[in-house]
N, C-alpha and C. Protein backbone atom coordinates (compact mmCIF):
# COMPACT_ATOMS: atom_id res chain seq x y z
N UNK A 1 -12.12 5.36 -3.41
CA UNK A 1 -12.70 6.17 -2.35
C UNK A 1 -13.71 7.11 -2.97
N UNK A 2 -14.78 6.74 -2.30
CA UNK A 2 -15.85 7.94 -3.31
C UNK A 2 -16.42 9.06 -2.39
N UNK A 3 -16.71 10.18 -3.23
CA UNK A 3 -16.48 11.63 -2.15
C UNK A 3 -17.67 11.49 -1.38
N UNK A 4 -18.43 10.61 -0.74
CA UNK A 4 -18.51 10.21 -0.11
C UNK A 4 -18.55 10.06 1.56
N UNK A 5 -17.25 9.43 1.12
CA UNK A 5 -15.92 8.85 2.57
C UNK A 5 -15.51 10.30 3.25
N UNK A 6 -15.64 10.04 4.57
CA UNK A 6 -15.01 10.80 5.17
C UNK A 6 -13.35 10.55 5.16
N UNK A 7 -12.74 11.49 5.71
CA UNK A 7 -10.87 11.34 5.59
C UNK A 7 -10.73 10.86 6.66
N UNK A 8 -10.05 9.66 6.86
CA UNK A 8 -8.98 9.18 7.95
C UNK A 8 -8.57 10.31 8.68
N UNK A 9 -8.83 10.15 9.81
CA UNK A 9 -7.67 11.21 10.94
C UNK A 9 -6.69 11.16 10.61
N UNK A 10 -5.97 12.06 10.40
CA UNK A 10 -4.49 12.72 10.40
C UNK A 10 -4.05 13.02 9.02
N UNK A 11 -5.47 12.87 8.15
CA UNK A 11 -4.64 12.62 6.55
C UNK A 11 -6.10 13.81 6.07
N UNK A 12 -5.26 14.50 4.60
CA UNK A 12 -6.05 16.22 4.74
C UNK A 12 -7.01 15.37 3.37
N UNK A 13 -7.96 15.89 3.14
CA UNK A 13 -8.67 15.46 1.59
C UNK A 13 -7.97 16.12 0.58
N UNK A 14 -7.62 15.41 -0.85
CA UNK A 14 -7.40 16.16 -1.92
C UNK A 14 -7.66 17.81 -2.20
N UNK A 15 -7.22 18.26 -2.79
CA UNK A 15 -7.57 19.87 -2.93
C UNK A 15 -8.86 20.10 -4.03
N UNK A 16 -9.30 20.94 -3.87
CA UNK A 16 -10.19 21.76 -4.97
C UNK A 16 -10.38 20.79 -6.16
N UNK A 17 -8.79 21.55 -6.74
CA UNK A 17 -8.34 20.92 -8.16
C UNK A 17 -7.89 19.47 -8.69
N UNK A 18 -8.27 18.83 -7.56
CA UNK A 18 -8.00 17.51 -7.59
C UNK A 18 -9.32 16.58 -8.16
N UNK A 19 -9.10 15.79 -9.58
CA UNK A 19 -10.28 15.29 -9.90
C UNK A 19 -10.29 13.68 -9.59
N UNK A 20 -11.03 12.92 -8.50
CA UNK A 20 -10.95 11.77 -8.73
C UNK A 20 -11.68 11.18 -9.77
N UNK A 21 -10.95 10.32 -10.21
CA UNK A 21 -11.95 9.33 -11.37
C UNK A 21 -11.38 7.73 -11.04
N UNK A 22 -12.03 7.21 -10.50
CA UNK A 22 -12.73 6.17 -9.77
C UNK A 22 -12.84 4.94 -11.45
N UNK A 23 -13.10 5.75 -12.29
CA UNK A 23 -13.18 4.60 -13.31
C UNK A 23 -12.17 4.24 -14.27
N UNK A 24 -11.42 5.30 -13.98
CA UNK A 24 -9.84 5.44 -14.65
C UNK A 24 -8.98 4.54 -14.37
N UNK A 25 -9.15 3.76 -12.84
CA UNK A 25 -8.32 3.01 -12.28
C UNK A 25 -8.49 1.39 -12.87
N UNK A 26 -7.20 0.33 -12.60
CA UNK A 26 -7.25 -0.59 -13.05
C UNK A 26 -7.73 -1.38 -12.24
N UNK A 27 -8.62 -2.14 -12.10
CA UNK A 27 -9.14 -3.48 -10.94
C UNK A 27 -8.57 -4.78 -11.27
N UNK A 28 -8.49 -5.61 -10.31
CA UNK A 28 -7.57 -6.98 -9.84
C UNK A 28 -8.68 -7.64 -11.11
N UNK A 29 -10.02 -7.73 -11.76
CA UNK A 29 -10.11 -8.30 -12.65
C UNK A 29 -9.27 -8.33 -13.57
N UNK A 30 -9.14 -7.25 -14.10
CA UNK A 30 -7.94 -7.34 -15.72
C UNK A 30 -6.25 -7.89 -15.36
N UNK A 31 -6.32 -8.16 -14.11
CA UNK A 31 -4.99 -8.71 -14.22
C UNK A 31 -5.01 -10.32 -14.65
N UNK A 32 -3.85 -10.82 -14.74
CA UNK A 32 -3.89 -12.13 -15.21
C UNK A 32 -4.17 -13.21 -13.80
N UNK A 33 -5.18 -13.82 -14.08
CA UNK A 33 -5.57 -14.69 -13.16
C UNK A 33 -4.32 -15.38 -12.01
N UNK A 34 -4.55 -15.12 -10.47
CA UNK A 34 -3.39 -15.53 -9.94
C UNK A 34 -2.24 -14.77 -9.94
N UNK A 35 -2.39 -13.80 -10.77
CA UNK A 35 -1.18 -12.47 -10.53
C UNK A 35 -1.20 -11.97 -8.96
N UNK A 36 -1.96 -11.32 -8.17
CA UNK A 36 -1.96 -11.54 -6.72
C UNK A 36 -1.96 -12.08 -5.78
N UNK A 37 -2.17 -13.43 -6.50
CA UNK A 37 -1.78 -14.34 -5.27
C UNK A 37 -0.05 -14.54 -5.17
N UNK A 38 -0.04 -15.00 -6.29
CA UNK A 38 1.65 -15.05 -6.02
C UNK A 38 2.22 -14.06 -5.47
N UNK A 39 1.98 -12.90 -5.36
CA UNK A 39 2.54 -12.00 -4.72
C UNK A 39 2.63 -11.86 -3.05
N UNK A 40 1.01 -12.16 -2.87
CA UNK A 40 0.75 -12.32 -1.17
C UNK A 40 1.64 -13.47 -0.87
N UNK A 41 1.60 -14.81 -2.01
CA UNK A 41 1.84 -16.00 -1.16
C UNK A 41 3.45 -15.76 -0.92
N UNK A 42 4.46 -14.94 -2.16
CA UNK A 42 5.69 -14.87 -1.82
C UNK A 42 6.35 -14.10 -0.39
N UNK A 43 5.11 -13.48 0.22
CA UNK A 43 5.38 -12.76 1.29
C UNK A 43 4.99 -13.61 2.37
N UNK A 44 4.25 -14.74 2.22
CA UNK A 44 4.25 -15.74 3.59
C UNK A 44 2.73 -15.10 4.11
N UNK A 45 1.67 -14.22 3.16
CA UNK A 45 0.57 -13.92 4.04
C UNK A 45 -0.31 -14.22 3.34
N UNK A 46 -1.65 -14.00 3.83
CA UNK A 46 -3.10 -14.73 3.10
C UNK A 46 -3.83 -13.52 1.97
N UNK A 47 -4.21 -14.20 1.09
CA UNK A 47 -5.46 -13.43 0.52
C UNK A 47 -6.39 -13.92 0.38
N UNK A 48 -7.79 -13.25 0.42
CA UNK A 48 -9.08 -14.00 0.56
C UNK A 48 -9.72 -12.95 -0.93
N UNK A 49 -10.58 -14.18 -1.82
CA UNK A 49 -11.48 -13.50 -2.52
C UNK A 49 -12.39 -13.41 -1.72
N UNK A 50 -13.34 -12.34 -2.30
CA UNK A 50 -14.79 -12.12 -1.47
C UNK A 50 -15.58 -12.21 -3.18
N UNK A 51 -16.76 -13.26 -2.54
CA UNK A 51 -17.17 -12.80 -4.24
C UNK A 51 -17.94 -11.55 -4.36
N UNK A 52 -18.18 -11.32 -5.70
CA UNK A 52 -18.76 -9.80 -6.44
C UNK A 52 -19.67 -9.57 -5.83
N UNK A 53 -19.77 -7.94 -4.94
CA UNK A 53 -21.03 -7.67 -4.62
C UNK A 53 -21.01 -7.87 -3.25
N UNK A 54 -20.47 -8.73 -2.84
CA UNK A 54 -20.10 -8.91 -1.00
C UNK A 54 -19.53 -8.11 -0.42
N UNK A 55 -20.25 -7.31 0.92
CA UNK A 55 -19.32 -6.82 1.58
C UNK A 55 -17.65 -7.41 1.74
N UNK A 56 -16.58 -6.38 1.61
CA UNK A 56 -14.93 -6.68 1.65
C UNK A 56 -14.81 -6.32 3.32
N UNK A 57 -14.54 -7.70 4.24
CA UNK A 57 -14.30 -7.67 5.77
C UNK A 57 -13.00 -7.05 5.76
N UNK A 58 -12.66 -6.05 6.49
CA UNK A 58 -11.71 -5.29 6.63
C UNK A 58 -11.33 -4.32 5.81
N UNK A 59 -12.57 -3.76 5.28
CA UNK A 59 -12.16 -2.68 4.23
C UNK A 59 -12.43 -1.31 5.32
N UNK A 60 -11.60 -0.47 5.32
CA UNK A 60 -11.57 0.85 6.21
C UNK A 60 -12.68 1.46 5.47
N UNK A 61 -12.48 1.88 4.32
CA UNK A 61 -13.29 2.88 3.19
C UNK A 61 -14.65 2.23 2.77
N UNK A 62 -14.58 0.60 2.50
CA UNK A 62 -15.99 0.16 2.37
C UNK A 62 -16.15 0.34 0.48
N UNK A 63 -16.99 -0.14 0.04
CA UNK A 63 -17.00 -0.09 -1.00
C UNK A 63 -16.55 -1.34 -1.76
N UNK A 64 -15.49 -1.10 -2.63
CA UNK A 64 -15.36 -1.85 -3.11
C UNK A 64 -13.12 -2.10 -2.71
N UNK A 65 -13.44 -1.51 -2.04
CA UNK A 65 -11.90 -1.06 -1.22
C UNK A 65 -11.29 -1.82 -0.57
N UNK A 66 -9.98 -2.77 -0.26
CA UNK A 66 -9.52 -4.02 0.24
C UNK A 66 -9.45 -3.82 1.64
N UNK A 67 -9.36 -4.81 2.33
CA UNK A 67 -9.33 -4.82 3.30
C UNK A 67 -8.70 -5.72 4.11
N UNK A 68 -8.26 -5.59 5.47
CA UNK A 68 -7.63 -6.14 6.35
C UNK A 68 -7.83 -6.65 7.50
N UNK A 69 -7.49 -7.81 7.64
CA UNK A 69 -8.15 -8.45 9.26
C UNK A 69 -6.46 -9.85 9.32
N UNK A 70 -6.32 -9.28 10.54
CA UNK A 70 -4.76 -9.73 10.75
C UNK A 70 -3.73 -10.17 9.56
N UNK A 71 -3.61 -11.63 9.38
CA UNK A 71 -2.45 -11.01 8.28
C UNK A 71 -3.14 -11.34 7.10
N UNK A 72 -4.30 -11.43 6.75
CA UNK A 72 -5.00 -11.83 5.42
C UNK A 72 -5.18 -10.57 4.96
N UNK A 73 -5.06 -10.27 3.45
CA UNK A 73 -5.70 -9.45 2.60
C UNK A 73 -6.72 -9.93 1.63
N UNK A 74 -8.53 -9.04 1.78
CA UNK A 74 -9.28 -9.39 1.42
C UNK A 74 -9.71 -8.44 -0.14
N UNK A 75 -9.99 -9.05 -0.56
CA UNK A 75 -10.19 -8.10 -2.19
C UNK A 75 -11.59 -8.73 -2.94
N UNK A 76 -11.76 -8.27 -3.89
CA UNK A 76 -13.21 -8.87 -4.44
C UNK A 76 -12.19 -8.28 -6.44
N UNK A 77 -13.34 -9.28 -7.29
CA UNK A 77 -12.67 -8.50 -8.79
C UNK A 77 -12.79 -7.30 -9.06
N UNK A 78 -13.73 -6.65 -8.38
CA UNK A 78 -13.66 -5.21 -8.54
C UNK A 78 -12.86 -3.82 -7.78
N UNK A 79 -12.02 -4.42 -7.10
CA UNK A 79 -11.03 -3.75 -5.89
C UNK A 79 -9.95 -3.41 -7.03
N UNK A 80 -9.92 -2.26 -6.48
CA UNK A 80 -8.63 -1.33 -7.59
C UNK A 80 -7.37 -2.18 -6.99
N UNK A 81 -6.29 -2.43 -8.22
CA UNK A 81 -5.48 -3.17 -8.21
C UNK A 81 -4.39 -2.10 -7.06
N UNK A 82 -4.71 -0.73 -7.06
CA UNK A 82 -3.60 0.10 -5.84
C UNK A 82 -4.08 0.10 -4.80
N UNK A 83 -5.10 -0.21 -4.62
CA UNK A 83 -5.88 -0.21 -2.88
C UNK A 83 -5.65 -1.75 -2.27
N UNK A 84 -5.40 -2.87 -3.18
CA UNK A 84 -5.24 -4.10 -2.60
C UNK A 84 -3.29 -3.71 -2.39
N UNK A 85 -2.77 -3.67 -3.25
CA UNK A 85 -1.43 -3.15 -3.03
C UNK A 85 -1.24 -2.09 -2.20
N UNK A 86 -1.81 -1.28 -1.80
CA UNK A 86 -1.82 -0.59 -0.42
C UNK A 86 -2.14 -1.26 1.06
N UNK A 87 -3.18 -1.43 0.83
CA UNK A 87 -3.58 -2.53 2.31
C UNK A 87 -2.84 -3.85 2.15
N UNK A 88 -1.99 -3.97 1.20
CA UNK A 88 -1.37 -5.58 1.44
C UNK A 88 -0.26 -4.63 2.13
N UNK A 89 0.80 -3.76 1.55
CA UNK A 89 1.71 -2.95 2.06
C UNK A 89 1.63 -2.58 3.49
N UNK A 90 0.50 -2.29 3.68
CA UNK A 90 -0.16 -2.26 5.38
C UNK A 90 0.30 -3.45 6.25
N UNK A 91 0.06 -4.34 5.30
CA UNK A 91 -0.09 -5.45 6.66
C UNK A 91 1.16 -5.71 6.44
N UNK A 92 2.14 -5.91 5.36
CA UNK A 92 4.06 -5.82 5.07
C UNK A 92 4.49 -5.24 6.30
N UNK A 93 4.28 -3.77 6.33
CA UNK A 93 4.89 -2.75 7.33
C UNK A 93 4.68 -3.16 8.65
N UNK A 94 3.60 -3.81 9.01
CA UNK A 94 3.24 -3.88 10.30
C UNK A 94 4.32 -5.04 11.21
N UNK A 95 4.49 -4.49 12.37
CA UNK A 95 4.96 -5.88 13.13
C UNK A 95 4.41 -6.95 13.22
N UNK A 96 4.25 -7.90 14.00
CA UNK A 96 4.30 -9.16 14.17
C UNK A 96 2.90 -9.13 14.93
N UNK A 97 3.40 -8.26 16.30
CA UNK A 97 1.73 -8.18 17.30
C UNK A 97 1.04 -7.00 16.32
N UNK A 98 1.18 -5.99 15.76
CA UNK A 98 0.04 -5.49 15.01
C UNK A 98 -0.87 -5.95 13.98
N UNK A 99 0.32 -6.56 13.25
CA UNK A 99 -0.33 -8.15 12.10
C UNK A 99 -1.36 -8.68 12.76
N UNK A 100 -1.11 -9.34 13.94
CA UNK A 100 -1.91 -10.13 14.13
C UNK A 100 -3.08 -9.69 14.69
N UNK A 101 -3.17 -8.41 15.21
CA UNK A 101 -4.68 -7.80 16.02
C UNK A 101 -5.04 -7.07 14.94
N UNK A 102 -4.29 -6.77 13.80
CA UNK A 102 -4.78 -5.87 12.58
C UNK A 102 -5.97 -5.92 12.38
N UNK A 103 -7.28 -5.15 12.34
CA UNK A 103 -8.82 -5.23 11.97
C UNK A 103 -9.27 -3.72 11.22
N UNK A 104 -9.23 -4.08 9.58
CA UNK A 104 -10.04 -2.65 9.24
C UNK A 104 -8.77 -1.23 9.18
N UNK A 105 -8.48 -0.91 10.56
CA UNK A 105 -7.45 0.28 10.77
C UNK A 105 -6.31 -0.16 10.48
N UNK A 106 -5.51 0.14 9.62
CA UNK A 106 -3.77 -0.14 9.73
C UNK A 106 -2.68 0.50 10.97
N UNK A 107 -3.73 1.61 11.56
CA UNK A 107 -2.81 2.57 12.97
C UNK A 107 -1.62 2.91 12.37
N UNK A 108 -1.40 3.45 11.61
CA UNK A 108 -0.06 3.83 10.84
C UNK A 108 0.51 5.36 11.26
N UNK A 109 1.38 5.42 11.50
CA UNK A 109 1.88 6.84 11.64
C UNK A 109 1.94 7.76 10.50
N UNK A 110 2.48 8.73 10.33
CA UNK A 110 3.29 9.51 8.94
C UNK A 110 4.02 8.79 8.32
N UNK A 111 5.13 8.06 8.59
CA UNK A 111 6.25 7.83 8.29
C UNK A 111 5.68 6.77 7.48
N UNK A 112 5.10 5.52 8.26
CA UNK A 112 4.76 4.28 8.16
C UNK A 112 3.94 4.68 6.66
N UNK A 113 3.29 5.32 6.78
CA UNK A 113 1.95 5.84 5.66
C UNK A 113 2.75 5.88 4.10
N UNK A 114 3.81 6.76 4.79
CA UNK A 114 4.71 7.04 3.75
C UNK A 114 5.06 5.84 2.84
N UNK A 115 5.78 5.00 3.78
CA UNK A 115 6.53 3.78 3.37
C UNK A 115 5.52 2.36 2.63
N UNK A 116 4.24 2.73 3.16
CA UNK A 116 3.51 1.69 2.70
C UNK A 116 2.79 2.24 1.49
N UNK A 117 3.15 3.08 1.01
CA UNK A 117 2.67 4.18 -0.69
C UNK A 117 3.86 3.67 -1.13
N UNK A 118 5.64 4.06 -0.77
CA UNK A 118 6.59 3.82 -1.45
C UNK A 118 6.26 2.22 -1.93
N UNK A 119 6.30 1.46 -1.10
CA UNK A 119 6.41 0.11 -1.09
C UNK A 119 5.06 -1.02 -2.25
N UNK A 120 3.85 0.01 -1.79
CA UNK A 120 3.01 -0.21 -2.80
C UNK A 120 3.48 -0.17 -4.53
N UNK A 121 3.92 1.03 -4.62
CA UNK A 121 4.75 1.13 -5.62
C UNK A 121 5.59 0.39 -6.49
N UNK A 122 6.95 -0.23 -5.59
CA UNK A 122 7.22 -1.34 -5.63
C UNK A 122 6.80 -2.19 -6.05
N UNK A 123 5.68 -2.51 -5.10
CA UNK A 123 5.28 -4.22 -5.43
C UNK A 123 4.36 -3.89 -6.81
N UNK A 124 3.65 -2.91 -7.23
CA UNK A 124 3.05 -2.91 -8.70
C UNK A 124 4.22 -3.30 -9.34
N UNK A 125 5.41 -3.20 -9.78
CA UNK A 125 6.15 -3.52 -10.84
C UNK A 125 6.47 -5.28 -10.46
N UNK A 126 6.51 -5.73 -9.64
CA UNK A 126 6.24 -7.61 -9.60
C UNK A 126 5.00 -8.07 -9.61
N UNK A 127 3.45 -6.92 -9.91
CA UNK A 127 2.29 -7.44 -10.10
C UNK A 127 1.90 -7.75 -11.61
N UNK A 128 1.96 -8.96 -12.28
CA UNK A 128 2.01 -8.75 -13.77
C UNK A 128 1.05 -8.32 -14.17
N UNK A 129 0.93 -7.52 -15.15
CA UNK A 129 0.18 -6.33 -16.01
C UNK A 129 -0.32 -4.98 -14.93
N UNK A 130 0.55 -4.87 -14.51
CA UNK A 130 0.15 -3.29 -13.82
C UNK A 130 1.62 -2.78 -13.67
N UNK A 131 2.29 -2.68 -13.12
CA UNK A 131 3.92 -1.96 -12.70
C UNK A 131 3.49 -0.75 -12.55
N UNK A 132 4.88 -0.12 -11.99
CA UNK A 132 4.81 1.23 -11.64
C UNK A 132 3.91 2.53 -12.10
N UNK A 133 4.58 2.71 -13.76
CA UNK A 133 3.52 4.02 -14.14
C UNK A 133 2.42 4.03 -14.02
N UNK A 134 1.44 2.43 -14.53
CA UNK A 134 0.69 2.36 -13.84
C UNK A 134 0.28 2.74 -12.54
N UNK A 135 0.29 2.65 -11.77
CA UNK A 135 -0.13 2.37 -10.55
C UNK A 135 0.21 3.76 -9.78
N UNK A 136 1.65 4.23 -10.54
CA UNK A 136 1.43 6.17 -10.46
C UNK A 136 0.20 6.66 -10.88
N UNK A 137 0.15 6.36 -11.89
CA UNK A 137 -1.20 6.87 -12.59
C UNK A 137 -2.63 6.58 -12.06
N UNK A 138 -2.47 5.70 -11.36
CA UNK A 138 -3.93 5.08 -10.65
C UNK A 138 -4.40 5.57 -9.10
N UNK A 139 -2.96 5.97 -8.67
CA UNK A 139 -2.91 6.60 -7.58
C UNK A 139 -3.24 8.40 -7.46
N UNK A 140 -2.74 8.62 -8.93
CA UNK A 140 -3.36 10.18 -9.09
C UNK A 140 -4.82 10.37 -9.64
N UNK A 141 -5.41 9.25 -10.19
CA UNK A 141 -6.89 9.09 -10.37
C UNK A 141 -7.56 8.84 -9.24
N UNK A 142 -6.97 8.49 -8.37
CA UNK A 142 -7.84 8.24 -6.90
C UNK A 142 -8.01 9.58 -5.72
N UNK A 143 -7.00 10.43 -6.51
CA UNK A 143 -6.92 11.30 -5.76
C UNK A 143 -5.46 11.31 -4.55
N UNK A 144 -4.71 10.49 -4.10
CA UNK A 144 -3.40 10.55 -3.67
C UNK A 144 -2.73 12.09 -4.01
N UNK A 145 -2.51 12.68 -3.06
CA UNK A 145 -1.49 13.62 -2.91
C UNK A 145 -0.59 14.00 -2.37
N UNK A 146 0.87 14.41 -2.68
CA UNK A 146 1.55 14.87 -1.75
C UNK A 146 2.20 15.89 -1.78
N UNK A 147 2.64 16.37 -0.76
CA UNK A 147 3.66 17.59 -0.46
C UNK A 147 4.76 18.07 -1.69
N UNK A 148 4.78 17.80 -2.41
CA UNK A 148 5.56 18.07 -3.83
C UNK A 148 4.60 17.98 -4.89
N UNK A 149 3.11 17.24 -5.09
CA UNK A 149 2.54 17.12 -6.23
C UNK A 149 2.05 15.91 -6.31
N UNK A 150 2.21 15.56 -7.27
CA UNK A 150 1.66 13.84 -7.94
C UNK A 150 2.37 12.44 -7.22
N UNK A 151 1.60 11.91 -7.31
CA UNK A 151 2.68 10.33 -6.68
C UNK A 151 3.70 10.25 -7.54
N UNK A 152 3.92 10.69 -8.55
CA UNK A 152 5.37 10.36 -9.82
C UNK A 152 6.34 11.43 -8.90
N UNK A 153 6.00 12.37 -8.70
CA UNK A 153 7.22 13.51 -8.27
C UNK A 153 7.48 13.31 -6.77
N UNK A 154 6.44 12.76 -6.31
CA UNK A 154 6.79 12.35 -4.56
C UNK A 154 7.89 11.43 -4.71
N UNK A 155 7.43 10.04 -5.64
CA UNK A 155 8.27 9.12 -5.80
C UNK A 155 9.26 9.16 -6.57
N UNK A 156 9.76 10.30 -7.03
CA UNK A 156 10.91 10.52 -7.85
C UNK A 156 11.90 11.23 -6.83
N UNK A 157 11.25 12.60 -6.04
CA UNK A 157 11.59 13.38 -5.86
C UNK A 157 11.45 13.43 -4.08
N UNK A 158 10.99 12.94 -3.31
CA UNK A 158 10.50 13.44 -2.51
C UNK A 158 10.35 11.89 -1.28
N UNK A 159 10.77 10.99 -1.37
CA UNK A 159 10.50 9.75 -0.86
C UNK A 159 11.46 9.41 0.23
N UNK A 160 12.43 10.30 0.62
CA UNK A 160 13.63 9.72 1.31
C UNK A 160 12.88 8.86 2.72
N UNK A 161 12.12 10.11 3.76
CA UNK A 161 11.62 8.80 4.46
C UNK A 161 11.15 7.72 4.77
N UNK A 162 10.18 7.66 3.26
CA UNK A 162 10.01 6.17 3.25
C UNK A 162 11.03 5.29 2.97
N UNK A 163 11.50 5.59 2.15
CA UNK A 163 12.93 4.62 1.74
C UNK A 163 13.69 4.51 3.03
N UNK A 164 14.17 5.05 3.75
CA UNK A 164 14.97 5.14 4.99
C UNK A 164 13.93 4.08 5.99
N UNK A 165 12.82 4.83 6.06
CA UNK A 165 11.93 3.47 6.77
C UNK A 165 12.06 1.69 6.00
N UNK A 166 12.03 1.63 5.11
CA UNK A 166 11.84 0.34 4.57
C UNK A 166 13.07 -0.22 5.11
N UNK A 167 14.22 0.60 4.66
CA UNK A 167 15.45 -0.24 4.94
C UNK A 167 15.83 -0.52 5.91
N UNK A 168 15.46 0.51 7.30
CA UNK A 168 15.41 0.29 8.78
C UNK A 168 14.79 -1.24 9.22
N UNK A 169 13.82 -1.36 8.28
CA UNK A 169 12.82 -2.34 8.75
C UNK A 169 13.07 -3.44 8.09
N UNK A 170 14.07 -3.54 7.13
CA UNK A 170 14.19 -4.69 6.19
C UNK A 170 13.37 -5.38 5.73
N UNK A 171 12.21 -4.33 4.76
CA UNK A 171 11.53 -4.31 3.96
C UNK A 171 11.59 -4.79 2.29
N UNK A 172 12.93 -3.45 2.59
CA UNK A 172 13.73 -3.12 1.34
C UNK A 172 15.31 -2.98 1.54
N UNK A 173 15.94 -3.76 -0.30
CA UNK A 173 17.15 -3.10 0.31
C UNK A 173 18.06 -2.41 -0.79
N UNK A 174 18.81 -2.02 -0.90
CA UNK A 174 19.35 -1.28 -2.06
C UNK A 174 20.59 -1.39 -2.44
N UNK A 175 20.73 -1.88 -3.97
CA UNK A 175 21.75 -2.88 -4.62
C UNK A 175 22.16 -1.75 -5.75
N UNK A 176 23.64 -1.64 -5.83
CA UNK A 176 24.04 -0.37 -6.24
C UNK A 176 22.79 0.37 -6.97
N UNK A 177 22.31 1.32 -5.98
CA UNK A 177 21.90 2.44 -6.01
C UNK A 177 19.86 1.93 -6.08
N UNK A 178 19.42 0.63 -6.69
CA UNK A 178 18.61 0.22 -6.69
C UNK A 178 17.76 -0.04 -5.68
N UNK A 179 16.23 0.48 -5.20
CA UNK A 179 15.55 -0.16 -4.10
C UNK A 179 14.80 -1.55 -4.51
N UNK A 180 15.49 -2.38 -3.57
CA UNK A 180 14.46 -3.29 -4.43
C UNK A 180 13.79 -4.56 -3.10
N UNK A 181 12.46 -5.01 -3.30
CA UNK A 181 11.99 -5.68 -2.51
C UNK A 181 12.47 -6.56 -1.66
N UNK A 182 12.32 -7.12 0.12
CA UNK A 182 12.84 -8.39 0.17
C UNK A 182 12.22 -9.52 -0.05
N UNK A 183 10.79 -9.31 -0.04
CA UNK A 183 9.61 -9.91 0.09
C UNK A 183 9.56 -10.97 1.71
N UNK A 184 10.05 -10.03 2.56
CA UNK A 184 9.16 -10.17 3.73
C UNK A 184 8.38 -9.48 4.50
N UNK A 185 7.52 -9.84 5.47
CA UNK A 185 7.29 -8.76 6.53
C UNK A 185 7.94 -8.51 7.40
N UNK A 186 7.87 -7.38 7.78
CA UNK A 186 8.31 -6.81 8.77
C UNK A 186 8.15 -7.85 10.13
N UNK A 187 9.85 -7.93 10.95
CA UNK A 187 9.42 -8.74 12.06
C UNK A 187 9.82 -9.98 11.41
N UNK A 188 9.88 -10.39 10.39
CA UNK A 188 10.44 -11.94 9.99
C UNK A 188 11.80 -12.21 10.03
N UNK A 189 12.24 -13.00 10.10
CA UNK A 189 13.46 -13.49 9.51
C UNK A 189 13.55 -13.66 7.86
């Protein structure tokens, strides 16, 4: 997101002291070829390359930022490996009729917002060569903030509603004491 972008309704901009660095982050190039697909395909939904330099159809932010148009997730090699794992998380969370009219906007509430950051999360540690700290770390280079601090202390400290959402939704489920993926969407069997 480059300062730029205006903020999504309902969501505040980083503070003052908040430095994005945009080049700090890891992009879907350096991962190992086919590392994201397997991931979309284990969830039963689409991903589309866009090649380099092409507008990304369904990117909210624009740029070089992933994007969404019903249940496909669109990315290019230069799309930060947490923004395709965010907007894929988007289209996870969503029901069945939102999936499918999905264009650009995810329409997400608080809660939902919440759960599709937790869940992003998640799925970095089954994305090979990125996992979690990563992807903490990529999320505080982008600028991500929350109500306790850094994405590490939200997600350490501070996550109950998302977690409570996932499991409502059988997203996620938790195996002594563990959250761990189901790899479906929301709305499936």
């Amino acid at each position: 997101m480059s300062a730029s972008h205006f903020i999504k309704p309902g969501f505040t901009p980083p503070p003052d002291d908040v430095v994005i660095d945009e080049a700090a982050v890891l992009r879907l190039s350096a991962l190992p070829p086919g590392a994201l697909d397997g991931l979309v395909a284990r969830y039963g939904l689409s991903l589309e390359w866009v090649a380099p330099g092409a507008a990304i159809p369904g990117s909210f932010w624009g740029d070089d930022e992933a994007g969404i148009i019903g249940s496909t997730l669109y990315v290019r090699p230069d799309t930060a490996a947490h923004s395709a794992l965010h907007e894929f998380a988007h289209l996870v969370c969503m029901d069945e009729g939102r999936r499918a009219a999905a264009h650009t906007d995810a329409g997400s509430d608080d809660v939902e917002e919440e759960a599709v950051c937790y869940l992003q999360i998640l799925m970095a540690e089954r994305l090979e060569a990125f996992g979690r700290e990563r992807a903490l770390a990529d999320m505080q280079a982008w600028g991500y903030t929350f109500r306790v601090g850094t994405p590490a202390d939200w997600f350490a400290q501070d996550a109950d509603r998302a977690i409570e959402w996932l499991l409502n939704q059988g997203l996620v489920r938790q195996t002594n004491g563990a959250i761990e993926l189901t790899f479906r969407p929301r709305g499936t069997a």
